[in-house]
Structures are given as C-alpha cells and as structure tokens.
Protein backbone atom coordinates (compact mmCIF):
# COMPACT_ATOMS: atom_id res chain seq x y z
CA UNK A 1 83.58 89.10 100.91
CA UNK A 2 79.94 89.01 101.33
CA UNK A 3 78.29 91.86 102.46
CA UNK A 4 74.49 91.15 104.27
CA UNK A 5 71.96 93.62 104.09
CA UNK A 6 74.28 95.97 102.74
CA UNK A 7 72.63 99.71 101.19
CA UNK A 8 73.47 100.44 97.60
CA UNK A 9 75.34 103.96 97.43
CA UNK A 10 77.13 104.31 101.11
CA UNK A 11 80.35 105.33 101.75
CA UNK A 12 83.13 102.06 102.34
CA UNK A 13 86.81 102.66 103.49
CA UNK A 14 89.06 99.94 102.35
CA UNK A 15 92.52 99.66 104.15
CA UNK A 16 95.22 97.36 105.68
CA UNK A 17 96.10 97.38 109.09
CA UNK A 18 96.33 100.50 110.55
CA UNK A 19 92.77 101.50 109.05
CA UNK A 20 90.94 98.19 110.26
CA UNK A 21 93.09 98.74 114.04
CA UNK A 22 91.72 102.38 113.85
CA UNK A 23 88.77 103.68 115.56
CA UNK A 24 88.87 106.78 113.45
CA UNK A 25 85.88 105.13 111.42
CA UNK A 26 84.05 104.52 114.54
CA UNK A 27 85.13 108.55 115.46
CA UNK A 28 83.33 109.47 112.23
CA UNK A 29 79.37 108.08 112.75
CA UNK A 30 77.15 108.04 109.88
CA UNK A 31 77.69 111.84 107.67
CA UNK A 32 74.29 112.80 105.80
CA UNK A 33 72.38 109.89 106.38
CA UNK A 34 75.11 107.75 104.70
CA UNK A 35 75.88 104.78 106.44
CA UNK A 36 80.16 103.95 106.25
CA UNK A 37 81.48 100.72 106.18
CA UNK A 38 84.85 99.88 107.31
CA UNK A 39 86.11 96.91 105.16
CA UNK A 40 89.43 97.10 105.93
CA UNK A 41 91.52 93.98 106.32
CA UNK A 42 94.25 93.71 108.61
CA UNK A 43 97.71 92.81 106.65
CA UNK A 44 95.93 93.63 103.37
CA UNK A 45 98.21 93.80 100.07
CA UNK A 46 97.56 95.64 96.82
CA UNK A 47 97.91 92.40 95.05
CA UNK A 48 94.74 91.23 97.34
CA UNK A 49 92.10 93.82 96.54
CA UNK A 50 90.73 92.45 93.17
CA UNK A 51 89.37 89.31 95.38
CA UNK A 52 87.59 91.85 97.62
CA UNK A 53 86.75 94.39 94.39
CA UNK A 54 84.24 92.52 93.04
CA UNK A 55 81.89 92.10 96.14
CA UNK A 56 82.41 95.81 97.17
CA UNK A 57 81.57 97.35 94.36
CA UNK A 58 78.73 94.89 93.37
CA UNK A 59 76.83 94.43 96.66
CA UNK A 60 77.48 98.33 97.54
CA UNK A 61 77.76 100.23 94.67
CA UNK A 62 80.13 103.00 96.72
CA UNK A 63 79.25 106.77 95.97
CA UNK A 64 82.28 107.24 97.78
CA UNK A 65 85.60 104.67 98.00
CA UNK A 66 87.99 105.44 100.51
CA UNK A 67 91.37 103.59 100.03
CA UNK A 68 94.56 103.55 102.36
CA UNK A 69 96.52 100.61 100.60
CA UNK A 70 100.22 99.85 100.85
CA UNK A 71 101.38 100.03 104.32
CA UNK A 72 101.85 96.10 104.25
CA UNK A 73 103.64 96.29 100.67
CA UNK A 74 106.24 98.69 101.98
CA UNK A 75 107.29 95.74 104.32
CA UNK A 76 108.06 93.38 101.53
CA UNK A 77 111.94 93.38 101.21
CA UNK A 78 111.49 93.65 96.92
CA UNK A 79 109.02 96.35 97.69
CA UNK A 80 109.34 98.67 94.03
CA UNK A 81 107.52 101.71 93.71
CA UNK A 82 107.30 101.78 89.74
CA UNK A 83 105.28 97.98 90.14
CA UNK A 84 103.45 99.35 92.92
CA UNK A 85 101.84 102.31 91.67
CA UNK A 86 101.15 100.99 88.30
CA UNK A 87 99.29 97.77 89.58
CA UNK A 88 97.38 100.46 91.84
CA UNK A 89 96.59 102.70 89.10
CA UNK A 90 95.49 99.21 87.32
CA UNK A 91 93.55 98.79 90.42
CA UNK A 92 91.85 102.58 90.10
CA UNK A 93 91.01 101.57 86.41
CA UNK A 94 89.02 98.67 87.36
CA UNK A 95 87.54 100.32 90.13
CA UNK A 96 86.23 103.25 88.02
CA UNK A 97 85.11 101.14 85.23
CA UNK A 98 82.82 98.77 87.34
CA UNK A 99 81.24 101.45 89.18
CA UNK A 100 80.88 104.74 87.04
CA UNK A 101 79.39 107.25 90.10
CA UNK A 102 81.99 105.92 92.84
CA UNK A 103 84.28 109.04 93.85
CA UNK A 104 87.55 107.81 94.91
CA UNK A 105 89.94 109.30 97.73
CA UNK A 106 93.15 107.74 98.47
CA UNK A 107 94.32 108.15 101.99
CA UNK A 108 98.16 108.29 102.77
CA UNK A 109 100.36 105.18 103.52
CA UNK A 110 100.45 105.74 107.68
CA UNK A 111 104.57 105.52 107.18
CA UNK A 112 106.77 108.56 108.20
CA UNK A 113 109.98 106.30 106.59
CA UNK A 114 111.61 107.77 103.93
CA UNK A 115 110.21 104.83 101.18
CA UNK A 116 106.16 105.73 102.69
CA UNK A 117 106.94 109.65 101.57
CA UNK A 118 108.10 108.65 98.43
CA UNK A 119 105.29 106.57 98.23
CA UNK A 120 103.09 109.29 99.47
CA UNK A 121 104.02 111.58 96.65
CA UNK A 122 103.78 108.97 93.77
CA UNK A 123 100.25 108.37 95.38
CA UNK A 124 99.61 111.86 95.43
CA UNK A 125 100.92 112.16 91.70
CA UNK A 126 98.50 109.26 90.59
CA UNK A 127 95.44 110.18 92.16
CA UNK A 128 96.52 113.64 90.25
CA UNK A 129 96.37 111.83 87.23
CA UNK A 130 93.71 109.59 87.56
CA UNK A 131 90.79 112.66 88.85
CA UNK A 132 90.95 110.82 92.62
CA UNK A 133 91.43 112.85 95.32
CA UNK A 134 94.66 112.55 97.82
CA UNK A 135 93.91 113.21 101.23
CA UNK A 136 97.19 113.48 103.64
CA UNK A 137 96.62 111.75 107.19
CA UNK A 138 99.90 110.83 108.05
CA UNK A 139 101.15 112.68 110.68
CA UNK A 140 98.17 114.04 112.04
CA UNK A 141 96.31 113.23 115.25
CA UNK A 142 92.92 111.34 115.48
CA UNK A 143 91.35 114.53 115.73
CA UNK A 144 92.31 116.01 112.92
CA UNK A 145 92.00 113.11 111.03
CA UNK A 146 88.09 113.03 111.38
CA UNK A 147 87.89 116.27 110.94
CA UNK A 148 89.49 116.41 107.20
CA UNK A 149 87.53 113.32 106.64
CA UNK A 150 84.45 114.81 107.43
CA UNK A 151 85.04 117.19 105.06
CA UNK A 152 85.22 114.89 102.28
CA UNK A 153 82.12 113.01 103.33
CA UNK A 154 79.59 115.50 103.37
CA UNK A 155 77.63 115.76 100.46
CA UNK A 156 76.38 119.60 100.91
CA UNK A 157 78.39 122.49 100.24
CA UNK A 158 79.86 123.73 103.94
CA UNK A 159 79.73 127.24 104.76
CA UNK A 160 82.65 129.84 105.84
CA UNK A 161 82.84 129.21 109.30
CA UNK A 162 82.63 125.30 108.85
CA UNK A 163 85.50 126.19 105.86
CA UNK A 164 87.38 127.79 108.50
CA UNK A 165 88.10 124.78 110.77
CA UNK A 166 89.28 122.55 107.84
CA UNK A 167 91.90 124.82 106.79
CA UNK A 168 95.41 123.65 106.43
C-alpha cells in the first residue's frame, strides 16, 4: 500500500468490510485540522495487516490508529479466539514499537453473534492490557457512531455541555 502525498501525523482507520462499506468516515470530515484516512480493505484478515503495517505506519506516521479487525476471521469455520487475539496483540506490539506516539483505539467486531461478543470482550480485555482504548460501536446507529468517534478524535479537552452529549 502506497500512500501519495500522504501528511505525517493524521488520523487512519484500518478495517475490513463493514468499515471500508461504511460512510461513517465520510460522516466524520476532517476533526482539528487532522486529515483521516480510511484504509480499510474490504474482506481484510488479521493475518493480512503486517503487509499493509509497514506502509501505514511509515508513510503516515498515525498520531491516532483506528482498528476494527476480525469481522472476516469470525467467518473462517476454524475461527479460535485464543490464536486470534494473541496474533492481534502480536499485531498491537508491532504496531506500538514502529511508531512510538501512535494512540491506538480498537473498534468492535460489527457482529451481534454470540462468537463476535465473545470476541468483543477478549478485545476489550486486550486493549485493557495493552494501554489501547476499546471503543463499542456495535449496536449503535450511524449517528451515534460519529458522535463517540468524535470524541476520541479531538485533540482538545471538551467542555461540560459537549461531555454531556457523549454520555453513555
């Protein structure tokens, strides 16, 4: 993946195929003067992102990496959740050892099936674990979705009332 005229320190989402079908990136404009780039591949696997890694965080340098992986691994009929998480916290290693100031958020799978919560929680668990932060879209509207985005890409401290309309 070669990104042209790219700028150093932008915001990327990287996703399978509900996150490159979505408009919610196009819902969300540029936030602070930060540009966002959707590089979200449709039918993407975990076991694919290490041939996109190294472009991304080379020829952007992310301040912030929003991920939403997983939703095509749940549809492989060996799916297992042990493998999955620990190649993904493999993947968070790599990620936060090539590119020191990159904050990462990991998006839930966009699966209400009993194997996506479960997968949901373990991501939750991990990005516990690993100082990401978890941010739960799954069963909320478009509109809400950019909203609790929004709050994670400003770079400013919000006040009360803004505080107020991202509450849970």
């Amino acid at each position: 993946m070669q990104i042209n005229n790219a700028k150093k320190g932008q915001v990327v989402f990287l996703g399978s195929t509900s996150l490159s079908n979505n408009n919610l990136i196009d819902c969300l404009g540029n936030i602070d003067d930060k540009k966002i780039y959707n590089l979200s591949i449709n039918g993407l696997k975990l076991n694919q992102v290490e041939n996109y890694l190294e472009s991304i965080l080379t020829d952007l340098a992310p301040s912030k990496l929003f991920m939403n992986i997983g939703e095509e691994d749940l549809k492989d009929k060996d799916f297992d959740l042990e493998t999955f998480i620990e190649k993904y916290e493999w993947l968070l290693f790599q990620i936060n050892s090539k590119c020191k100031n990159c904050r990462l958020f990991l998006i839930s799978i966009f699966d209400t099936s009993w194997i996506g919560e479960k997968v949901n929680v373990a991501l939750e668990k991990l990005a516990l674990e690993t100082g990401c932060k978890f941010i739960n879209l799954n069963q909320n509207s478009l509109w809400d979705s950019v909203c609790i985005l929004r709050m994670y890409l400003r770079t400013f401290p919000i006040n009360f009332t803004e505080a107020m309309q991202y509450r849970g």
